[in-house]
Protein backbone atom coordinates (compact mmCIF):
# COMPACT_ATOMS: atom_id res chain seq x y z
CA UNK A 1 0.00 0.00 0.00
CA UNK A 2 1.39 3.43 -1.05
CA UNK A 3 1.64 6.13 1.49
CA UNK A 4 -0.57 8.75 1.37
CA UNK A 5 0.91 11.87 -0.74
CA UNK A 6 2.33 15.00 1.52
CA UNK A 7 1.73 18.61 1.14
CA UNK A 8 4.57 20.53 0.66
CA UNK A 9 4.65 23.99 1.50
CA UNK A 10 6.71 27.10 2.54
CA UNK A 11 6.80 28.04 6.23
CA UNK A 12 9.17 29.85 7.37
CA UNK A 13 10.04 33.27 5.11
CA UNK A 14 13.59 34.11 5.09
CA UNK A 15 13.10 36.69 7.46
CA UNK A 16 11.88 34.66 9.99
CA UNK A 17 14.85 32.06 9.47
CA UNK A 18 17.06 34.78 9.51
CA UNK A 19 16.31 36.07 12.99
CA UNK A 20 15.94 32.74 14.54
CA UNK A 21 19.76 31.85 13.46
CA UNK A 22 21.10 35.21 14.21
CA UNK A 23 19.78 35.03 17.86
CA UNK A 24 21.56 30.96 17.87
CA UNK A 25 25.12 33.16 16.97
CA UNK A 26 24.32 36.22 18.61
CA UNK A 27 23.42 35.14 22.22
CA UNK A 28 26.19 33.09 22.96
CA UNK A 29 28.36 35.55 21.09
CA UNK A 30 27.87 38.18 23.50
CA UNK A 31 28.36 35.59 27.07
CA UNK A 32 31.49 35.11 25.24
CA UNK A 33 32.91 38.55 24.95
CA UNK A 34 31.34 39.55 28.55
CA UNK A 35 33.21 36.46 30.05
CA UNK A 36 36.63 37.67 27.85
CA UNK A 37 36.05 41.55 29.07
CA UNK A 38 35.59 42.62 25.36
CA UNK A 39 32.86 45.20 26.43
CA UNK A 40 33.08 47.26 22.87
CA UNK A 41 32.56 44.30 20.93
CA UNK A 42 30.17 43.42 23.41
CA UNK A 43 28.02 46.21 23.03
CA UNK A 44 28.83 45.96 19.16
CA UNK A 45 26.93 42.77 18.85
CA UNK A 46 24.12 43.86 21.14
CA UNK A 47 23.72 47.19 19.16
CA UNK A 48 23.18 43.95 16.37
CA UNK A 49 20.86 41.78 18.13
CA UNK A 50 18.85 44.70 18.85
CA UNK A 51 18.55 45.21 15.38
CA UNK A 52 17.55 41.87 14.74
CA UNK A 53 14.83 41.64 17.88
CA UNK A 54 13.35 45.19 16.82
CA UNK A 55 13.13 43.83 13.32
CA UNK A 56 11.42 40.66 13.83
CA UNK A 57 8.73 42.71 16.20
CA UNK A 58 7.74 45.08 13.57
CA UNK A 59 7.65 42.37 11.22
CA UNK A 60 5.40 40.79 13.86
CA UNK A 61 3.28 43.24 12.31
CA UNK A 62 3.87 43.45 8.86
CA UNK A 63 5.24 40.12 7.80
CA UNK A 64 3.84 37.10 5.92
CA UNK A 65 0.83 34.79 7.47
CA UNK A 66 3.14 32.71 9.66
CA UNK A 67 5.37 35.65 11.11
CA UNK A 68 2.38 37.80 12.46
CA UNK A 69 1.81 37.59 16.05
CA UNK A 70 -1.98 37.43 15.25
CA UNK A 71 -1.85 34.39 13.48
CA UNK A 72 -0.40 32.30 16.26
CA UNK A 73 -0.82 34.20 19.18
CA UNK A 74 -4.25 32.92 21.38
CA UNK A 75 -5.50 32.82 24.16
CA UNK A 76 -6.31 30.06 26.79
CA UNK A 77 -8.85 28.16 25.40
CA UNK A 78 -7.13 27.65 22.06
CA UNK A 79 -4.20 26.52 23.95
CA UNK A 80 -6.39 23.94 25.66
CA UNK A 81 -7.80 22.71 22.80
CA UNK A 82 -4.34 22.39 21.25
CA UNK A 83 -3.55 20.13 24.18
CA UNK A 84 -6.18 17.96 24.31
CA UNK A 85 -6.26 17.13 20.49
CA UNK A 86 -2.77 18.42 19.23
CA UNK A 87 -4.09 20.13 15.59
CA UNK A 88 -6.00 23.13 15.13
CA UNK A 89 -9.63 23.96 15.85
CA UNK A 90 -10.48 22.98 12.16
CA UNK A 91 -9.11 19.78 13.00
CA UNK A 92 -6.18 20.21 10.33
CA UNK A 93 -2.22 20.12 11.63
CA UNK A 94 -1.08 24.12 12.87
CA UNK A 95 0.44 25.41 10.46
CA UNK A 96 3.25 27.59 11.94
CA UNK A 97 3.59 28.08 15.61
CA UNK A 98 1.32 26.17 17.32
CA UNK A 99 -0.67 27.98 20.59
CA UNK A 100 1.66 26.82 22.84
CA UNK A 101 4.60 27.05 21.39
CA UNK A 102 3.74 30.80 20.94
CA UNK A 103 4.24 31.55 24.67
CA UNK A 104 8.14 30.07 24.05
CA UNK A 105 8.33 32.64 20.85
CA UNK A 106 7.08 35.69 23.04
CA UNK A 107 8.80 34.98 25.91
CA UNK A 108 11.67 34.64 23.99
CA UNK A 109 11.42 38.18 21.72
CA UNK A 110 10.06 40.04 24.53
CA UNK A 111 12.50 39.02 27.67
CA UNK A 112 15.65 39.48 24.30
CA UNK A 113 13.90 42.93 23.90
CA UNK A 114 14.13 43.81 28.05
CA UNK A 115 18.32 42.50 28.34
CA UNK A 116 18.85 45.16 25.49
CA UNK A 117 17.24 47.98 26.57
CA UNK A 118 18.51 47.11 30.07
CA UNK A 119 22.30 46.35 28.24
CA UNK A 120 21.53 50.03 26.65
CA UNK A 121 22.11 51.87 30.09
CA UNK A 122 24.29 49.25 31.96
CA UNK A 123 27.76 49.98 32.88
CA UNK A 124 30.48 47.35 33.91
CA UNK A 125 32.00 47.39 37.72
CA UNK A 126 35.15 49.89 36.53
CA UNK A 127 32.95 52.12 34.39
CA UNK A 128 35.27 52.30 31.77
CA UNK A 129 32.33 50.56 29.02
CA UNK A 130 29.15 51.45 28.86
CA UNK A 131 25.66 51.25 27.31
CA UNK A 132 24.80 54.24 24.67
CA UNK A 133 22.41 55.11 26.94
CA UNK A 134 24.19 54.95 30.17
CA UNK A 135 25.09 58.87 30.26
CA UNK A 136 20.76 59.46 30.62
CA UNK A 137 20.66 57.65 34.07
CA UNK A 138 22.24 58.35 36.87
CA UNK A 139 25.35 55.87 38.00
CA UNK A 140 23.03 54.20 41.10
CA UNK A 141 20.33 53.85 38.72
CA UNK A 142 22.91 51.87 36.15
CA UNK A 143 24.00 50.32 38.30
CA UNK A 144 21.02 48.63 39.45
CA UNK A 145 19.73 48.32 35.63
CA UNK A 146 23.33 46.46 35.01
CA UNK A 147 22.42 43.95 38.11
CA UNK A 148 19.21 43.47 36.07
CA UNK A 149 20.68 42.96 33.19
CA UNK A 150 22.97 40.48 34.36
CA UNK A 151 19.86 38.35 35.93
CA UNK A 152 18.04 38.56 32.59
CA UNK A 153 20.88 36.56 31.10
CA UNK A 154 20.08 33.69 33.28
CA UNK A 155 16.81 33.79 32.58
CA UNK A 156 17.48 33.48 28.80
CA UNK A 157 18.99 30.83 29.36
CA UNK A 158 16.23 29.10 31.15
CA UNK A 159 13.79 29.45 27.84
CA UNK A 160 16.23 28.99 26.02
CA UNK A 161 16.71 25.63 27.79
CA UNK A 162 12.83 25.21 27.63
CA UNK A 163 13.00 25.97 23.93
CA UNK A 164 15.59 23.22 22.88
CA UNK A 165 13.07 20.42 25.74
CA UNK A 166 10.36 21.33 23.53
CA UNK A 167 12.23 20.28 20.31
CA UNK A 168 13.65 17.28 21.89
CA UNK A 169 9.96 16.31 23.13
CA UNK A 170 8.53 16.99 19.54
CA UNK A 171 11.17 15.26 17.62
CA UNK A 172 11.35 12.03 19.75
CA UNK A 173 7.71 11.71 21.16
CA UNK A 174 5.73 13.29 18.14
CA UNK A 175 8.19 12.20 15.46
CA UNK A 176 7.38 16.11 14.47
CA UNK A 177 11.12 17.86 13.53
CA UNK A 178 10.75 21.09 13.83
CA UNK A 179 14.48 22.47 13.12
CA UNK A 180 14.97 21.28 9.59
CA UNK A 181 11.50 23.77 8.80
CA UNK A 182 13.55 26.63 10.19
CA UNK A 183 17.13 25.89 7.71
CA UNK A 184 14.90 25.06 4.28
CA UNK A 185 12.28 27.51 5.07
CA UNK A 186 9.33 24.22 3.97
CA UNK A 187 7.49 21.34 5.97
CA UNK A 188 5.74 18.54 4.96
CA UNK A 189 2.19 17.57 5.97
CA UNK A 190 0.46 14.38 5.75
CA UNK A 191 -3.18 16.34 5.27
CA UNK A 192 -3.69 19.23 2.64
CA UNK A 193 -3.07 22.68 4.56
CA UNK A 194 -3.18 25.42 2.19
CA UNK A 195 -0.07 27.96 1.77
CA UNK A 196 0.63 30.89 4.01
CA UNK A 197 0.45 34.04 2.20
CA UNK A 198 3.84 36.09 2.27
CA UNK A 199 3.89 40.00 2.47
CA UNK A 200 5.07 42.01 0.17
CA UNK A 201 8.54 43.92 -0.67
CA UNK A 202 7.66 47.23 0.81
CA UNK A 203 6.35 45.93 3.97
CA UNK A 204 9.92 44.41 4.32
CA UNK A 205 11.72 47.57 3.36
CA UNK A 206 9.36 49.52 6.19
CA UNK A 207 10.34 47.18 8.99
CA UNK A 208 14.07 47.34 7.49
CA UNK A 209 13.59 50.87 8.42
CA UNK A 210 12.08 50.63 11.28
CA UNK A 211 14.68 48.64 12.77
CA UNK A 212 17.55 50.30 11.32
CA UNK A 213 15.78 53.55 12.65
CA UNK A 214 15.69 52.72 16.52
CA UNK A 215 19.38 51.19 16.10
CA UNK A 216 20.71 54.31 14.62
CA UNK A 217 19.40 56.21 17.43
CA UNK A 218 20.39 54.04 20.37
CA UNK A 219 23.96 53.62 18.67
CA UNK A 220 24.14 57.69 18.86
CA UNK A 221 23.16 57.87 22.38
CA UNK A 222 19.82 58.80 21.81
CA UNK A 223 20.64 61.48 18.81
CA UNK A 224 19.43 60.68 15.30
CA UNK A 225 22.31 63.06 14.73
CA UNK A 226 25.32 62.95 16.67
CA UNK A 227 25.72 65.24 19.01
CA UNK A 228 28.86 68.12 18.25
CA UNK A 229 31.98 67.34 20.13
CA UNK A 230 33.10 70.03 22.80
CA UNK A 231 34.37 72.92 21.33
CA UNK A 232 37.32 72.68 23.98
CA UNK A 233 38.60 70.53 26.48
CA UNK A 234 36.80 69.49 29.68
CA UNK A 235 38.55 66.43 31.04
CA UNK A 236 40.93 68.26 33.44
């Protein structure tokens, strides 16, 4: 007897793809040069993974079908459902994130989105490297924001630790693997699901700009326009 024939479609949009992988480099990247005291790279690569976070939350917004927030984001009776009979309320496999595994996505993008801004105004113990933001707050203030900061790492790590249990759990016990999905962008489904529509080029270009936008400014200290140096010196 021949199988029944899969549907093929395309999941994950390049953007998406993009931002999950960058995160995989980018997170461990910056323990790395926090643990080896390189505090300008350090900041370098956060100034990037706030571009990357602040992109994929206007896209969020603006992206294709399985990006948006409102297409996998529900509330707690759709995530009961989803536990009791593991598909969709049309009875067809989720396509995308499923309701549960959209608390792991938001926790994720929004607790990524609170270490930055809290990395933006931290300072290290010697003050000699700090945030682009720092020079707003006053030093107890950083340095209780850099404490913070610190303790958000952890608790990346934690979800992050969820995150990879939840592939594990999916692969083994659901014979469901979701990480090849997120390198070729497709999935196959044993019943006919229908293709997610994509967005549009401009919509792409707009939350380019958006990101690029907010980076710009927290890279200048808060200036879309970099402030003049002083005119003379004032370090004696």
């Amino acid at each position: 007897m021949t199988s029944p024939a899969k549907t093929i479609i395309r999941l994950w949009d390049l953007p998406v793809r993009l931002f999950h992988w960058g995160t995989v480099l980018l997170v461990p990247a910056m323990w790395a040069t926090y643990k080896a005291g390189k505090l300008d790279l350090h900041i370098k690569l956060g100034l990037a993974l706030l571009f990357i976070v602040a992109f994929r939350i206007a896209w969020g917004f603006l992206g294709g079908q399985t990006a948006r927030f409102a297409s996998f984001v529900k509330g707690p009776g759709a995530i009961a459902a989803y536990l009791r009979s593991g598909r969709g309320p049309d009875g067809l496999p989720v396509v995308g994130h499923n309701p549960l595994g959209a608390l792991s996505v938001l926790g994720l993008i929004g607790l990524l989105a609170v270490q930055i801004g809290l990395g933006l105004f931290a300072s290290d113990t010697d003050a000699t490297a700090s945030g682009p933001l720092n020079y707003w707050i006053s030093p107890a203030l950083a340095d209780t924001l850099t404490e913070l900061h610190e303790v958000g790492f952890n608790l990346i790590l934690l979800l992050v630790a969820v995150h990879l249990g939840a592939i594990i759990y999916y692969a083994v016990a659901k014979k469901d693997r979701l990480v090849p999905a997120m390198v070729t962008g497709k999935k196959a489904y044993d019943a006919p699901v229908a293709q997610p529509k994509s967005a549009p080029l401009w919509r792409l270009a707009l939350a380019l700009a958006l990101a690029g936008a907010l980076t710009w400014w927290a890279a200048n200290g808060g200036h879309f326009v970099p402030p003049p140096p002083p005119a003379y010196d004032v370090s004696y």
